[in-house]
Protein backbone atom coordinates (compact mmCIF):
# COMPACT_ATOMS: atom_id res chain seq x y z
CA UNK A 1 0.00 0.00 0.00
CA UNK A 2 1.18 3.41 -0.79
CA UNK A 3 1.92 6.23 1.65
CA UNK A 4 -1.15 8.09 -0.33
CA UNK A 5 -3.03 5.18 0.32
CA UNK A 6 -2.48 4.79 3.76
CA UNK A 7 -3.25 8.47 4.24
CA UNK A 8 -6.66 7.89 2.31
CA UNK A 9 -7.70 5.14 4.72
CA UNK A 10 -6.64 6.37 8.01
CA UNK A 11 -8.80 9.71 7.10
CA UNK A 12 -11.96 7.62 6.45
CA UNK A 13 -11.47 5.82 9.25
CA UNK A 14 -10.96 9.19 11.72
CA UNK A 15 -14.49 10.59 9.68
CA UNK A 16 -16.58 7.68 10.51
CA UNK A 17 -14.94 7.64 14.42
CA UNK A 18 -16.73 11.31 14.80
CA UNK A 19 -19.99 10.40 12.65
CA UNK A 20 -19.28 12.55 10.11
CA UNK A 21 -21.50 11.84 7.08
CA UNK A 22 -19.98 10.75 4.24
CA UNK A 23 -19.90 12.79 1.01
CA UNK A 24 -23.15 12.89 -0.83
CA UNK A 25 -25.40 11.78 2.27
CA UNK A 26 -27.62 14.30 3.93
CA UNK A 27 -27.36 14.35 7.95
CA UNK A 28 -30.64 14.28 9.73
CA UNK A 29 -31.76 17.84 10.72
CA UNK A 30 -34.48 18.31 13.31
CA UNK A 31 -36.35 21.92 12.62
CA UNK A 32 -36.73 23.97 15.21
CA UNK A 33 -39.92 25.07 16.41
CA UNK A 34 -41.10 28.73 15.74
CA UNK A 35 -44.02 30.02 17.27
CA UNK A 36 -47.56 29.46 16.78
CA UNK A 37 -48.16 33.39 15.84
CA UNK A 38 -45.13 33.03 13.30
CA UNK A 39 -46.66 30.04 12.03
CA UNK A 40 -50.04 31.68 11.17
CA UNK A 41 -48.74 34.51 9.38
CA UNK A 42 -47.05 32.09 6.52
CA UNK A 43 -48.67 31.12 3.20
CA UNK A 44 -51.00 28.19 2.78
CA UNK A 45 -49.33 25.36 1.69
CA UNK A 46 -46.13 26.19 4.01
CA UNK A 47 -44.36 23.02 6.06
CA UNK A 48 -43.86 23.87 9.43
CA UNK A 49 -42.33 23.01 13.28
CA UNK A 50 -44.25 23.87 15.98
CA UNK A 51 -44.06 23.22 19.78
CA UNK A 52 -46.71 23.79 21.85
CA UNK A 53 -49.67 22.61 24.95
CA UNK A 54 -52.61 21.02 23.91
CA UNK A 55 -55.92 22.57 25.13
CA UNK A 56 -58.88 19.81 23.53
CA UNK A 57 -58.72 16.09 23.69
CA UNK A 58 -57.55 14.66 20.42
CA UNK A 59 -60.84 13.83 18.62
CA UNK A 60 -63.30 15.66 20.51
CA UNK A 61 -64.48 17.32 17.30
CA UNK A 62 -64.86 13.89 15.00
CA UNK A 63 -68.46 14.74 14.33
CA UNK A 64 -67.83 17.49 12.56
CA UNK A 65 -64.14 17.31 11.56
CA UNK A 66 -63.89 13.98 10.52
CA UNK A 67 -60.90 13.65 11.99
CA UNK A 68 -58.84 13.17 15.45
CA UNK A 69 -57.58 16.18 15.26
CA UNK A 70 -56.95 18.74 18.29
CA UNK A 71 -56.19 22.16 19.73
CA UNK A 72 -52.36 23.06 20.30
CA UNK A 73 -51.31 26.09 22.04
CA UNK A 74 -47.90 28.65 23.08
CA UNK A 75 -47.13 31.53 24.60
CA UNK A 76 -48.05 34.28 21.13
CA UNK A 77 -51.26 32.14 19.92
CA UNK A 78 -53.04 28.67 18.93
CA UNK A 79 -53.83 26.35 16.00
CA UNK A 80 -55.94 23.30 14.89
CA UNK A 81 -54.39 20.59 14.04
CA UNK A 82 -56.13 17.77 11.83
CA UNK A 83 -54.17 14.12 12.41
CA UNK A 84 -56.31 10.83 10.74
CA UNK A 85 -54.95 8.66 13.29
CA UNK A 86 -55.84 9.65 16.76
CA UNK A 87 -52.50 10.14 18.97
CA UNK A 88 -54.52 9.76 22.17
CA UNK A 89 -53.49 13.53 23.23
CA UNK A 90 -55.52 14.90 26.07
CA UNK A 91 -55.12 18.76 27.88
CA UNK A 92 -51.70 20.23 29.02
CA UNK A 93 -49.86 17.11 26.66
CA UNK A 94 -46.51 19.00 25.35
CA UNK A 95 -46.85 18.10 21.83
CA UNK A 96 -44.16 19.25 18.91
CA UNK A 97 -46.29 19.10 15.61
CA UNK A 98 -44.12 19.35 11.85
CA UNK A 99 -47.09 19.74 8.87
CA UNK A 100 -48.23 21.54 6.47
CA UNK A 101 -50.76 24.59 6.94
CA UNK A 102 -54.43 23.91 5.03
CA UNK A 103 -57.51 26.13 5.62
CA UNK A 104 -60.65 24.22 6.27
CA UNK A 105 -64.04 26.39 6.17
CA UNK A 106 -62.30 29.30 7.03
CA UNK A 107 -60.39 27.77 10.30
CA UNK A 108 -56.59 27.77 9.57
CA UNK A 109 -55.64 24.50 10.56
CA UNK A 110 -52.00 22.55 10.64
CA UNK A 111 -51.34 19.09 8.72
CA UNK A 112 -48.79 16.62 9.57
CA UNK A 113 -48.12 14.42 6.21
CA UNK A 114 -47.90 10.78 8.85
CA UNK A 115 -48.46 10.27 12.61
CA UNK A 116 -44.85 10.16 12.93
CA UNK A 117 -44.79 14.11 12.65
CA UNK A 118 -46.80 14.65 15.88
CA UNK A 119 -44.34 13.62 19.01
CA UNK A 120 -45.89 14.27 22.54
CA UNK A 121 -42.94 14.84 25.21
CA UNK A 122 -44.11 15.53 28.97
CA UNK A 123 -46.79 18.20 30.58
CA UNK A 124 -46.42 21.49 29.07
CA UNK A 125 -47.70 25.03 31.31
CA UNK A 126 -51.50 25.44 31.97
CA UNK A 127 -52.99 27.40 29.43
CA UNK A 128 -55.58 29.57 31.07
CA UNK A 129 -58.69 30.65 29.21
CA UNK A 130 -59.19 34.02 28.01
CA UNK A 131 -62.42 36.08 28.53
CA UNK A 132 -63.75 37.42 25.52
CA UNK A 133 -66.79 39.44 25.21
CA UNK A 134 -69.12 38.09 22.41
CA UNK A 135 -68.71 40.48 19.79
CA UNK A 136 -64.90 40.42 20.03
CA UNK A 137 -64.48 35.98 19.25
CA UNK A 138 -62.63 36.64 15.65
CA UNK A 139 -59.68 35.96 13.79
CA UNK A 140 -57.56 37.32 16.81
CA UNK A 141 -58.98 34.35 19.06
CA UNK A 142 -59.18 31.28 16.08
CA UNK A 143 -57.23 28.34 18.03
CA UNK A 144 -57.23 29.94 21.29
CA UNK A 145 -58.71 28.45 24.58
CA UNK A 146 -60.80 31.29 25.56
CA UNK A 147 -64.57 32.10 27.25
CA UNK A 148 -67.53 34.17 27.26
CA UNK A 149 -70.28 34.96 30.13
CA UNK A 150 -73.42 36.13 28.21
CA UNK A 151 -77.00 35.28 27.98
CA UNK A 152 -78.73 33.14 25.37
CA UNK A 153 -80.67 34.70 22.72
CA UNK A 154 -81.15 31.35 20.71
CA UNK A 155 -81.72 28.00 22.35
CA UNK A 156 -79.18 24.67 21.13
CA UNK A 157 -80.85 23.08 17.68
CA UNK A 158 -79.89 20.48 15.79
CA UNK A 159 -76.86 20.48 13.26
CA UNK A 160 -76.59 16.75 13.07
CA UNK A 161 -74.92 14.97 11.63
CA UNK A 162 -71.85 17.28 12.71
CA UNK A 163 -73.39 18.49 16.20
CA UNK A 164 -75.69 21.10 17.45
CA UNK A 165 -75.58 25.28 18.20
CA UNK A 166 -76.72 27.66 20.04
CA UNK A 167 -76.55 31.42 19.78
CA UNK A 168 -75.15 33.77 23.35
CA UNK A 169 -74.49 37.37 23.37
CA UNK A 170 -73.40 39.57 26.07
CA UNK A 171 -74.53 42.91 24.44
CA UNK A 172 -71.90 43.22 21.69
CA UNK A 173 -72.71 41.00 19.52
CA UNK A 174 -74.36 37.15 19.20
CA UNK A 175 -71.84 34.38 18.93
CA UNK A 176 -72.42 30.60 17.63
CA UNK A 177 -71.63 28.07 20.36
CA UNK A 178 -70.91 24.52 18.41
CA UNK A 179 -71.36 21.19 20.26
CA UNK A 180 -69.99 18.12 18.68
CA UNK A 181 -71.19 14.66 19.79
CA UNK A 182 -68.39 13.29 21.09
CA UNK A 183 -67.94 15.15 24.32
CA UNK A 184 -71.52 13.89 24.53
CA UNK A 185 -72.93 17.37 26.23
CA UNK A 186 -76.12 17.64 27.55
CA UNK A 187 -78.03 20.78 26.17
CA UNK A 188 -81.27 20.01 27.71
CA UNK A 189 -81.37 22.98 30.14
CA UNK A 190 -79.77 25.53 27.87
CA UNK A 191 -82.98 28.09 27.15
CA UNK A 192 -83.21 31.46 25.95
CA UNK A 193 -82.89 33.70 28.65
CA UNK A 194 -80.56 32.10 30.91
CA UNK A 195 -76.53 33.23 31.60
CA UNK A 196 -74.03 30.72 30.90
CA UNK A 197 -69.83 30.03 30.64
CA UNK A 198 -69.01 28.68 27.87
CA UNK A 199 -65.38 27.59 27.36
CA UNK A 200 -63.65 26.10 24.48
CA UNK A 201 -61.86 25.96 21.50
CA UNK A 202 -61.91 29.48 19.40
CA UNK A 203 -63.27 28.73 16.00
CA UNK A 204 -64.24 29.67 12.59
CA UNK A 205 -66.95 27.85 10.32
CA UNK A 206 -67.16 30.19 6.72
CA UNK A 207 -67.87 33.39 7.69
CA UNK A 208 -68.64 33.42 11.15
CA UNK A 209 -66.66 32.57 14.41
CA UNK A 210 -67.60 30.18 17.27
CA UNK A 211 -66.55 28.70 20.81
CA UNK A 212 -66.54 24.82 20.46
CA UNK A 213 -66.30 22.70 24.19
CA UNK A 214 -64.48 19.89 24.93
CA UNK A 215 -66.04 18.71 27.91
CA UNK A 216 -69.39 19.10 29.82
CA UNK A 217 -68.24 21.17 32.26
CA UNK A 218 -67.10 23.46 29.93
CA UNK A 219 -70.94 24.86 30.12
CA UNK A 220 -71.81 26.31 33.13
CA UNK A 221 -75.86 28.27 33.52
CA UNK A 222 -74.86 30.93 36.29
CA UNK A 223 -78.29 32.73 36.62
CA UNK A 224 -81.94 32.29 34.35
C-alpha cells in the first residue's frame, strides 16, 4: 500500500470515528420550532415546526371534523391541528407538531403528512382561558382556549350529523356556540334567557366565528 493510500484510509477511518456523514449523504436535521403566531402569518401550503400545549382532547371534534384532530397552544397564539390517526393527546400534553398549513371552512388548521410528525414529550404550562366578550371571538382568538359569560338569545338546535348550536351574546354581539357529539354534552337545560360560561376551542366555520367545548363542564348556567 502506498503512503497516499495509507493516508486515504486512516482519514476515512478518523471521519466515521466522529460520525461525520460521508460525502453525498444528507445528515438528519431536526427543525426547530417557531411560534404558533409566526406560524399563522405564513402562506397556505407552508411546512412547518411547531411546539406547543394542547388545550382539547384529540378527537373531541370527530363529528364534525372527521378527523382526530386537536387544539395546540404557546405563549403568542393557537392552532388546529387535523391528524387521521388519533395520537390519544388529552389537555396540558406538550406536543411538537411538523405539517403543512391547510384552511378548512375558514379555520386555519395545521397538517402533519404521517403520525410520525406529531411527538408528545411531557406536561407542558396550563394554558388559562381568556375572557372574551361576544362580539370580540374573531380571527384574533381562532385556536385559542378562551370564554364568554353572556346570555342566550337562541336556544341549542340540531346540526346533526356534525353536532348542534346555540346562539349567546353579552350585548356586543351574538356568537355561535358549536357542540360536537363526542364530548356527549347535555343541552337540555340551555334556554333562551338564561346566563351561561361557555369555554372552548376558538373557532371559525365560513364566515362566522364560534366557541366549540371539549367537555361538559365546559358549560356552566350561572343565573336564568
Amino acid at each position: 500500500m502506498s503512503v497516499l493510500q495509507r493516508c486515504t484510509l486512516m482519514l476515512v477511518l478518523m471521519l466515521g470515528s466522529v460520525g461525520v456523514a460521508a460525502p453525498g449523504s444528507a445528515a438528519t436535521v431536526r427543525p426547530r420550532p417557531m411560534s404558533i403566531a409566526h406560524a399563522r402569518t405564513l402562506p397556505l401550503g407552508s411546512v412547518v415546526t411547531v411546539s406547543g400545549t394542547a388545550t382539547t382532547p384529540s378527537g373531541w371534534l370527530e363529528s364534525s371534523s372527521f378527523d382526530k384532530g386537536f387544539g395546540l397552544q404557546d405563549h403568542s397564539a393557537g392552532i388546529y391541528v387535523s391528524t387521521a390517526v388519533d395520537p390519544n393527546i388529552v389537555p396540558r400534553d406538550r406536543v411538537r407538531v411538523t405539517g403543512q398549513l391547510r384552511e378548512s371552512y375558514g379555520l386555519l388548521i395545521l397538517v402533519p403528512a404521517d403520525p410520525t410528525q406529531v411527538k408528545v414529550g411531557g406536561t407542558g404550562p396550563a394554558i388559562r382561558p381568556v375572557r372574551l366578550a361576544t362580539g370580540a371571538v374573531g380571527e384574533a382568538s381562532e385556536g385559542r382556549l378562551v370564554y364568554v359569560v353572556a346570555t342566550i338569545t337562541q336556544a341549542p338546535a340540531s346540526d346533526l350529523p356534525y353536532g348542534y348550536k346555540f346562539l349567546v351574546d353579552d350585548g356586543t354581539g351574538e356568537l355561535t356556540i358549536f357542540v360536537s357529539i363526542q364530548p356527549d354534552i347535555d343541552l337540555s337545560q340551555l334556554t333562551v334567557g338564561k346566563t351561561v360560561k361557555i369555554t372552548g376551542f376558538g373557532s371559525q366555520f365560513d364566515t362566522h366565528y364560534e366557541i366549540i367545548p371539549r367537555f361538559p363542564s365546559d358549560i356552566a348556567i350561572l343565573a336564568s
